[in-house]
Protein backbone atom coordinates (compact mmCIF):
# COMPACT_ATOMS: atom_id res chain seq x y z
CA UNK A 1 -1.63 -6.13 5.76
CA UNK A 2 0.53 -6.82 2.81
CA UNK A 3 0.36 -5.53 -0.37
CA UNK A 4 2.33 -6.40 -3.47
CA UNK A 5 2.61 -3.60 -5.74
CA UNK A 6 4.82 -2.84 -9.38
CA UNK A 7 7.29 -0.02 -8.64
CA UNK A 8 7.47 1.81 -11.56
CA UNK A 9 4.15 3.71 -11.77
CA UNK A 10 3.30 7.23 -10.47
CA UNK A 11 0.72 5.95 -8.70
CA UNK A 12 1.15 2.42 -7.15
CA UNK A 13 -1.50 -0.38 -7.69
CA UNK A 14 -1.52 -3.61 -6.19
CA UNK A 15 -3.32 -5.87 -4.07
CA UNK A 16 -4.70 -6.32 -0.63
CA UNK A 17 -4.37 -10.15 0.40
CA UNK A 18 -5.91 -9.53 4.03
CA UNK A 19 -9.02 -7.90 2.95
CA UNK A 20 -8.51 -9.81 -0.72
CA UNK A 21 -8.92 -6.43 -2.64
CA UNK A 22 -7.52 -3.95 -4.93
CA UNK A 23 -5.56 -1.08 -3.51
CA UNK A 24 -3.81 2.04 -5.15
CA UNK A 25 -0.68 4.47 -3.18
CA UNK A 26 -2.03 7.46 -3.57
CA UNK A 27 0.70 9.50 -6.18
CA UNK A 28 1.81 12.26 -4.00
CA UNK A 29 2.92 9.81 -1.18
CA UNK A 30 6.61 8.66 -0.63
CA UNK A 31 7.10 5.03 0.41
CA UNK A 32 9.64 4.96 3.02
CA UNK A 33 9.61 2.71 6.29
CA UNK A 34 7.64 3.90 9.06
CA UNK A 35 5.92 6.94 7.03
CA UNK A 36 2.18 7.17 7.29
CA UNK A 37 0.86 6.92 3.42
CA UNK A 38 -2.80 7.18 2.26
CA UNK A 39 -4.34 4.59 0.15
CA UNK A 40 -7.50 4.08 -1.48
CA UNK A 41 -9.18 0.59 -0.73
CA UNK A 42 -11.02 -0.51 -4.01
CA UNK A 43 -13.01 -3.15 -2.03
CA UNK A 44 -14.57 -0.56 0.63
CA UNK A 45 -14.28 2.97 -1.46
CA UNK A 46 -12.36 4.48 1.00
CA UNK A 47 -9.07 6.30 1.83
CA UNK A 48 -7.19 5.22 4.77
CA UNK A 49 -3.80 6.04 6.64
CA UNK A 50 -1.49 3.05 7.01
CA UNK A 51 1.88 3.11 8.69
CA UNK A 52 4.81 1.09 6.58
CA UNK A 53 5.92 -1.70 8.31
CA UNK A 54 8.82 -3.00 5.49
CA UNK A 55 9.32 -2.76 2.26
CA UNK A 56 10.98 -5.77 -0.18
CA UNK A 57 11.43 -5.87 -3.93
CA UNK A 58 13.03 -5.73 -7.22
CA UNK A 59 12.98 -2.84 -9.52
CA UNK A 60 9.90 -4.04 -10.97
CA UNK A 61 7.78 -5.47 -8.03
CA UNK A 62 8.07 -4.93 -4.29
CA UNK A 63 6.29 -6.50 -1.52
CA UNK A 64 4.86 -3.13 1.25
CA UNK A 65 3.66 -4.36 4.47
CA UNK A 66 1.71 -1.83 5.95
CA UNK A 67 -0.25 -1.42 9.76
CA UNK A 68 -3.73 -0.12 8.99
CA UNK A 69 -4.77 1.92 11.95
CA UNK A 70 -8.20 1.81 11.64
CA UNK A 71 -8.62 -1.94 11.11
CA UNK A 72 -6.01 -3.39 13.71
């Protein structure tokens, strides 16, 4: 799963090309490769723990590739 999300919210929004859906990094969560961070899936209402696979950006947009557990 990839997501492409601004960097310089609280909160990170962005969107979920795999499952073509909104998505949101849940505030309190540090993005840092190969943490677990919980995200909410606009698309199925749900929370979820997803691994970070790499992270790629600029100070304004970066590009988090994530492995979703639950939905291998």
């Amino acid at each position: 799963m990839v997501l492409i999300l601004p960097t310089f919210f609280y909160a990170w929004d962005g969107y979920d090309f795999e499952n073509s859906s909104h998505v949101e990094i849940v505030k309190e969560n540090l993005v840092h490769l190969g943490w677990d961070i919980e995200m909410y899936g606009y698309g199925t209402g749900e929370y979820k723990d997803v691994e970070v696979q790499s992270i790629r950006g600029s100070r304004s947009v970066a590009e988090v590739e994530v492995y979703d557990y639950k939905n291998r």
